[in-house]
N, C-alpha and C. Protein backbone atom coordinates (compact mmCIF):
# COMPACT_ATOMS: atom_id res chain seq x y z
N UNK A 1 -11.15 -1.07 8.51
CA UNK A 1 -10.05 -1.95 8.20
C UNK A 1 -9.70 -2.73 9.47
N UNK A 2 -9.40 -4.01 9.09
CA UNK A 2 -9.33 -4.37 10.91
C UNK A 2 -7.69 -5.05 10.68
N UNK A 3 -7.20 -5.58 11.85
CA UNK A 3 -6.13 -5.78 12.08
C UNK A 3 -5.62 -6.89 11.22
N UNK A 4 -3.70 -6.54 11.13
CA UNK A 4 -3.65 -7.60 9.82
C UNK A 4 -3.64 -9.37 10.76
N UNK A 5 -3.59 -9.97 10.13
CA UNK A 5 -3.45 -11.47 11.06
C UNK A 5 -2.00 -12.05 11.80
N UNK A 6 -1.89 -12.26 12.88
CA UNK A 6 -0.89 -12.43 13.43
C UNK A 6 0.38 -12.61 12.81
N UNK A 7 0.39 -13.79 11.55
CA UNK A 7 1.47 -14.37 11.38
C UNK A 7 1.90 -13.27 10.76
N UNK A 8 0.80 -12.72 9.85
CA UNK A 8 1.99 -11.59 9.02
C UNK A 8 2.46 -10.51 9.37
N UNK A 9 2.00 -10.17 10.96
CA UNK A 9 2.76 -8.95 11.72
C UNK A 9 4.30 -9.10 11.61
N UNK A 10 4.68 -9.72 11.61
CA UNK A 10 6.30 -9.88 11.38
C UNK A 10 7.35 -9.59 10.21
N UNK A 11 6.41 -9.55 9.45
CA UNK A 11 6.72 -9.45 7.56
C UNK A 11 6.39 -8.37 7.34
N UNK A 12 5.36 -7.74 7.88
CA UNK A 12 5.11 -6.43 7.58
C UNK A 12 6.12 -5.10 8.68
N UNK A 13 6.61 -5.82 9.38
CA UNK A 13 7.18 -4.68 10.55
C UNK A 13 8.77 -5.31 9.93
N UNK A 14 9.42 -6.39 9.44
CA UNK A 14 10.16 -6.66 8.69
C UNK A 14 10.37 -5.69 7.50
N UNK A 15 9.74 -5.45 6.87
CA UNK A 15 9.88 -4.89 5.12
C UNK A 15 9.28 -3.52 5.58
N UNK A 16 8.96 -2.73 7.10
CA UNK A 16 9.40 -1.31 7.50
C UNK A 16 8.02 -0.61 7.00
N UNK A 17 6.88 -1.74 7.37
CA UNK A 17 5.57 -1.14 6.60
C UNK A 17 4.58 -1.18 7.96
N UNK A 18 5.50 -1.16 9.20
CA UNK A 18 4.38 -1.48 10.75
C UNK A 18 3.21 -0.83 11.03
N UNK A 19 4.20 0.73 10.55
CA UNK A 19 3.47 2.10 10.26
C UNK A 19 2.44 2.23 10.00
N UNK A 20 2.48 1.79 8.52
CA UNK A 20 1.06 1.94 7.75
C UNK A 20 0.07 1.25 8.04
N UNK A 21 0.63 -0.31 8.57
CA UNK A 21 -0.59 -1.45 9.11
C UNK A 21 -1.49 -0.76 9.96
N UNK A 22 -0.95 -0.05 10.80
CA UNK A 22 -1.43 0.59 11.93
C UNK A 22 -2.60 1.24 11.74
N UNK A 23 -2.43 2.00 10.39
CA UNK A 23 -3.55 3.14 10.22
C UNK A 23 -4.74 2.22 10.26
N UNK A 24 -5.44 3.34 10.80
CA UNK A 24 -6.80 2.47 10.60
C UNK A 24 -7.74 3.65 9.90
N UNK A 25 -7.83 5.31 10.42
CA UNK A 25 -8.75 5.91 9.58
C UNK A 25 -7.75 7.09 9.69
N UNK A 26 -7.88 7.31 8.09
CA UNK A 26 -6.93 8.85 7.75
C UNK A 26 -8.37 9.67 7.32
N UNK A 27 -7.52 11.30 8.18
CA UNK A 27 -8.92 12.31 8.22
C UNK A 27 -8.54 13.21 6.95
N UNK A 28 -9.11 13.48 5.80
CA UNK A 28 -9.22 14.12 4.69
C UNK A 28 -9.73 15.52 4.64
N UNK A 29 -8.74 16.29 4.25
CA UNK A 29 -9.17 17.83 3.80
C UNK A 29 -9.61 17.67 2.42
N UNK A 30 -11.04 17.33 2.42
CA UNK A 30 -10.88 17.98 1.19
C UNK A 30 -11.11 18.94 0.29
N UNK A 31 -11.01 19.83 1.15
CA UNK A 31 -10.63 21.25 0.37
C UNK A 31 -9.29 21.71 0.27
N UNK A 32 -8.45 21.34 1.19
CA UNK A 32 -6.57 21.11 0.52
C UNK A 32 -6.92 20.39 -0.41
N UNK A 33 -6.91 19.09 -0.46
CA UNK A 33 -7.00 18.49 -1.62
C UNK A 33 -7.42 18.79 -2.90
N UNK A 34 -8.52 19.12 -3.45
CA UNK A 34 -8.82 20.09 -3.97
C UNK A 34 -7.86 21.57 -4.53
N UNK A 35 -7.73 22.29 -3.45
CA UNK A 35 -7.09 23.09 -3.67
C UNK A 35 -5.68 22.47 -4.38
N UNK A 36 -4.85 21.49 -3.82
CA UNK A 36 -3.77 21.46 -4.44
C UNK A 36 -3.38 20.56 -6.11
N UNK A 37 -4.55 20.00 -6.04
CA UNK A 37 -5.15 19.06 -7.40
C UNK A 37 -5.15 20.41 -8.88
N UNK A 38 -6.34 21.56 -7.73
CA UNK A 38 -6.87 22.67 -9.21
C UNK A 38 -5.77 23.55 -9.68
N UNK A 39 -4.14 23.49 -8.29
CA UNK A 39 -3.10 24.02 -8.52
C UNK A 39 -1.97 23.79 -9.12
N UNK A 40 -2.22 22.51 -9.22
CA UNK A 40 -0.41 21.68 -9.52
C UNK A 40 -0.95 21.77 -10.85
N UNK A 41 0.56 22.15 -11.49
CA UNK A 41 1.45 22.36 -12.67
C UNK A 41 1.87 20.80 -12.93
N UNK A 42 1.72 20.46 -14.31
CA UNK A 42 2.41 18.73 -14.53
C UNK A 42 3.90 19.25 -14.79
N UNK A 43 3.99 20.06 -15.48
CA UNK A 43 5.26 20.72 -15.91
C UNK A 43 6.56 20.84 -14.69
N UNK A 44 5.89 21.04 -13.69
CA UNK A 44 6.97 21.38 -12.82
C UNK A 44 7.30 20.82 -11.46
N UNK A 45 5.63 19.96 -12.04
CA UNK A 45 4.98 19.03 -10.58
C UNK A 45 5.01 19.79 -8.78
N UNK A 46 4.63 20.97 -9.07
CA UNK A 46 4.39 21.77 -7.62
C UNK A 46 3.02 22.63 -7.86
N UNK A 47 2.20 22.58 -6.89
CA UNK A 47 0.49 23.34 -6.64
C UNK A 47 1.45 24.62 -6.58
N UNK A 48 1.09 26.13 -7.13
CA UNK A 48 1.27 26.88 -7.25
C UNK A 48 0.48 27.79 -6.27
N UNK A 49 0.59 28.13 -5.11
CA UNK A 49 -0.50 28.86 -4.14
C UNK A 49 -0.47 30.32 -4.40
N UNK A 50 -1.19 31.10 -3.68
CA UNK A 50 -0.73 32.64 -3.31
C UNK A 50 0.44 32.51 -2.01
N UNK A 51 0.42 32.17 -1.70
CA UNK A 51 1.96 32.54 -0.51
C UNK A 51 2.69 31.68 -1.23
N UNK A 52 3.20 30.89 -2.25
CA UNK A 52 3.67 30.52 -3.01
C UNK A 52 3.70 28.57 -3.37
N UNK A 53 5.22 28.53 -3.88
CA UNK A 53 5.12 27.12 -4.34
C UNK A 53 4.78 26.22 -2.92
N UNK A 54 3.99 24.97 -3.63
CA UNK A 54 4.15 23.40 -2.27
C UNK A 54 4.37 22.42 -3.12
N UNK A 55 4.96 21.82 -2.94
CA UNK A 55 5.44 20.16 -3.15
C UNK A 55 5.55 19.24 -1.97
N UNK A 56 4.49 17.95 -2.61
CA UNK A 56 4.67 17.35 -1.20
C UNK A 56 5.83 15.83 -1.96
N UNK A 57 6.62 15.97 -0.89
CA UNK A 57 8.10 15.01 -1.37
C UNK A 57 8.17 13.48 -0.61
N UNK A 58 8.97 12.59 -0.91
CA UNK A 58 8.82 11.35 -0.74
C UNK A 58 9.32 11.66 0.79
N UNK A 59 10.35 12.58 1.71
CA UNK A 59 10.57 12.73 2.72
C UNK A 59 9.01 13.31 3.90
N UNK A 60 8.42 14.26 3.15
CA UNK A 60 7.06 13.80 3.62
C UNK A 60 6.16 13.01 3.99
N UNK A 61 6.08 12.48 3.00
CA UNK A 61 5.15 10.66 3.21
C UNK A 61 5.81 10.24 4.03
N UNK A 62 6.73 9.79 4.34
CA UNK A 62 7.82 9.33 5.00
C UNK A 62 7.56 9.51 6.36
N UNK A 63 7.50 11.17 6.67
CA UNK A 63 7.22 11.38 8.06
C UNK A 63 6.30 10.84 8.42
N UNK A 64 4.90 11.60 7.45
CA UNK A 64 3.54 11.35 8.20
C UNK A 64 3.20 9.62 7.96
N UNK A 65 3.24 8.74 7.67
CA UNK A 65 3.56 7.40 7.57
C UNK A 65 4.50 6.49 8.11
N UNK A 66 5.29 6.93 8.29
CA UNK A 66 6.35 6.02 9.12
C UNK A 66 7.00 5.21 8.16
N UNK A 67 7.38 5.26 6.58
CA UNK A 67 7.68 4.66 6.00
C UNK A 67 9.32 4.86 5.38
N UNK A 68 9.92 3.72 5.79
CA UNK A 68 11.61 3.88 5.11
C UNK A 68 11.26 4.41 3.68
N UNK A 69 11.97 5.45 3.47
CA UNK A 69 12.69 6.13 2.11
C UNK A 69 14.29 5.93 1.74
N UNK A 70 14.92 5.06 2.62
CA UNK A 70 16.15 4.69 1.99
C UNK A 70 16.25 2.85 2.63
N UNK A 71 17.63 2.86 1.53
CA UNK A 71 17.57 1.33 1.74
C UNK A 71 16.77 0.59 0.20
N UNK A 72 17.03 -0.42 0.35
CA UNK A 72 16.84 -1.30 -1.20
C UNK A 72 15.55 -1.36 -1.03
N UNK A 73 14.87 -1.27 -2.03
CA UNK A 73 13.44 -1.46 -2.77
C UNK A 73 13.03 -2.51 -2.03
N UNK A 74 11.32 -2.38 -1.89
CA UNK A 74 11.08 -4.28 -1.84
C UNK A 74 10.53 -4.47 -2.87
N UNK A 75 11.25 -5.69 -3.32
CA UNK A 75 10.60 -6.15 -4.85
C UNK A 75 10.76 -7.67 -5.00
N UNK A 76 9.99 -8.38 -5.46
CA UNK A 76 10.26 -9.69 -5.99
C UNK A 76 9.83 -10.45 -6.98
N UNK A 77 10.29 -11.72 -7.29
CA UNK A 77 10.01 -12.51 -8.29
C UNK A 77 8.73 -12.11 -8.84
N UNK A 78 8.16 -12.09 -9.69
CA UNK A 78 6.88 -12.38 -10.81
C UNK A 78 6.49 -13.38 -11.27
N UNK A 79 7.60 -14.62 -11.16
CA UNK A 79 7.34 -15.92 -11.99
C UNK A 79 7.45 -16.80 -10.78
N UNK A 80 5.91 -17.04 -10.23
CA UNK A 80 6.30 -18.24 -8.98
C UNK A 80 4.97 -18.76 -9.11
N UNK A 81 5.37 -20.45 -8.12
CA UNK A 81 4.59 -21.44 -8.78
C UNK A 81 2.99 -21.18 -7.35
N UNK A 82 2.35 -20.29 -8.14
CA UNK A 82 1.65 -19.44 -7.36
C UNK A 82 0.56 -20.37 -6.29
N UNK A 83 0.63 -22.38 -6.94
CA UNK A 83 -0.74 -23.29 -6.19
C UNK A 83 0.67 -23.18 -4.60
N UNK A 84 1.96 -23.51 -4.88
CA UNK A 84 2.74 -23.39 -3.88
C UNK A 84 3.06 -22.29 -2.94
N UNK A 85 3.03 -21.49 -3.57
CA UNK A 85 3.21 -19.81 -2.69
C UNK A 85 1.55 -19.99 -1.81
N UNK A 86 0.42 -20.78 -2.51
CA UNK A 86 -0.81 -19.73 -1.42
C UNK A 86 -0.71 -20.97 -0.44
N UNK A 87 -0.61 -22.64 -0.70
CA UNK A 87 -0.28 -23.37 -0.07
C UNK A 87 0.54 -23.17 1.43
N UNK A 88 1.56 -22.37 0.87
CA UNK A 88 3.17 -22.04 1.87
C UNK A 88 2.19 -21.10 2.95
N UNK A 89 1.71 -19.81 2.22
CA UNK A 89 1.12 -18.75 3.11
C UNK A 89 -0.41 -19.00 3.48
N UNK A 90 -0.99 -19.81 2.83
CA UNK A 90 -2.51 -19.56 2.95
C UNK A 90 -2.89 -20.76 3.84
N UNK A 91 -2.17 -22.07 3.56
CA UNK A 91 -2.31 -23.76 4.02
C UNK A 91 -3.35 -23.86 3.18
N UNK A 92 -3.94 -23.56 1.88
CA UNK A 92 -4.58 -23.87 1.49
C UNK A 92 -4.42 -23.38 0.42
N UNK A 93 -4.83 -24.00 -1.02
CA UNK A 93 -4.72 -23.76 -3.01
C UNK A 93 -5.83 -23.53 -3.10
N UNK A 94 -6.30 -22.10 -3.40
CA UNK A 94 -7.55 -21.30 -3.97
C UNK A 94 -7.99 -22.29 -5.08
N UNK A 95 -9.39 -22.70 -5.56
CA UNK A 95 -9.86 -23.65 -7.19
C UNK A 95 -9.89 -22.31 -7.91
N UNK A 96 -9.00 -22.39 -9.28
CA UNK A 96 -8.45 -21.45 -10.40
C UNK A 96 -9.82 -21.58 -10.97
N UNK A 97 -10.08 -20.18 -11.38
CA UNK A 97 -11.86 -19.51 -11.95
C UNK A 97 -12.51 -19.43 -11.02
N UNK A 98 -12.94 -19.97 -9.47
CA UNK A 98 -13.72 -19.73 -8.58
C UNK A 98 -12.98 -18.59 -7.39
N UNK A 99 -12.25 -18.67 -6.83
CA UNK A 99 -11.27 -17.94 -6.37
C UNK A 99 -10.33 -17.00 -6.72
N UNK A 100 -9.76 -17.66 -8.06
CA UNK A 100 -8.36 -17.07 -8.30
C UNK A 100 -8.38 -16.57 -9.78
N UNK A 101 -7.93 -15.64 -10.16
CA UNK A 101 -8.04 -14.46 -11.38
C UNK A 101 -6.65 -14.44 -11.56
N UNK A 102 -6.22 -15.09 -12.85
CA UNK A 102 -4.36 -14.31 -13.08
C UNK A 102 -3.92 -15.34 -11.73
N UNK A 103 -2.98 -14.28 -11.08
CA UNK A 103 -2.78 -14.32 -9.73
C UNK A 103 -3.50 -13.52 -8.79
N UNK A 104 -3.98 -12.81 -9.07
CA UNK A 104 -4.98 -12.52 -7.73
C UNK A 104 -6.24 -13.50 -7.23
N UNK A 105 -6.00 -13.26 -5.76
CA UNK A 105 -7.08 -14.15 -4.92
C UNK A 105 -8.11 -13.29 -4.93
N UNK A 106 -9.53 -13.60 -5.18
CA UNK A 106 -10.62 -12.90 -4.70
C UNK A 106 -10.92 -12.40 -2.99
N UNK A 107 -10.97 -11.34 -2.82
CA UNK A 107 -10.98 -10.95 -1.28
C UNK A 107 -11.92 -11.68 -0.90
N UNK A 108 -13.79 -11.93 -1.27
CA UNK A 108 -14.51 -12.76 -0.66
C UNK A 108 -13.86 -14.11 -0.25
N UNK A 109 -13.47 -14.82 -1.52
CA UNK A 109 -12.82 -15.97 -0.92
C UNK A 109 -11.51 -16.00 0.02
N UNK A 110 -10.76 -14.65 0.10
CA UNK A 110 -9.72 -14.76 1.70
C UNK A 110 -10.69 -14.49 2.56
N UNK A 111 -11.68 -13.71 2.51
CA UNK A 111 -12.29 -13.33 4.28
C UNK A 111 -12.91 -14.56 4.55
N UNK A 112 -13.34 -15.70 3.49
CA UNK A 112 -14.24 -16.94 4.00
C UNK A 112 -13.39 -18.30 4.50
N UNK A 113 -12.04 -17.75 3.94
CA UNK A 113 -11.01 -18.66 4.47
C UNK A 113 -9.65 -18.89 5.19
């Protein structure tokens, strides 16, 4: 994963996500993983161990991520005039069917532009 692009370092350390930009490689157990997948209960939503219950909680993530858990949501509009939004952020209007799906941009066509 390589670094995000200048301008949007600001927006992202803005909306309390600096944290996560940062990561570059997370190291995987996966035999915890595993283990706590073949354990968890939907019912009660906790892996059931021998030394007993684990739940991993939104104050968790939190730590190991660096990510605000309080404070207002980030959320926004759905209905925007999307040739203007990539214009505003991109300086440039993706051609709709070659680039652009719905609203999503094709990643080939951001890394070529």
């Amino acid at each position: 994963m390589s670094e995000p692009h200048p301008t949007i370092v600001p927006v992202i350390e803005n909306v309390g996500f600096g944290g996560v930009a940062k990561l570059r490689h997370l190291k995987v157990n996966h035999g915890l993983v595993t283990v706590l997948v073949e354990r968890w209960r939907p019912k009660t939503h906790i892996s059931h161990l021998p030394i007993g219950e684990c739940i991993i909680t939104l104050q968790d993530v939190s730590l190991h991520l660096g990510l605000l858990v309080d404070g207002p949501p980030i959320i926004g509009p759905t209905m925007l005039d999307w040739d203007k939004m990539y214009d505003t952020l991109l300086g440039i209007t993706p051609v709709k069917g070659e680039s652009i799906i719905g609203s999503m941009i094709k990643l080939k066509w951001l890394r070529e532009n």
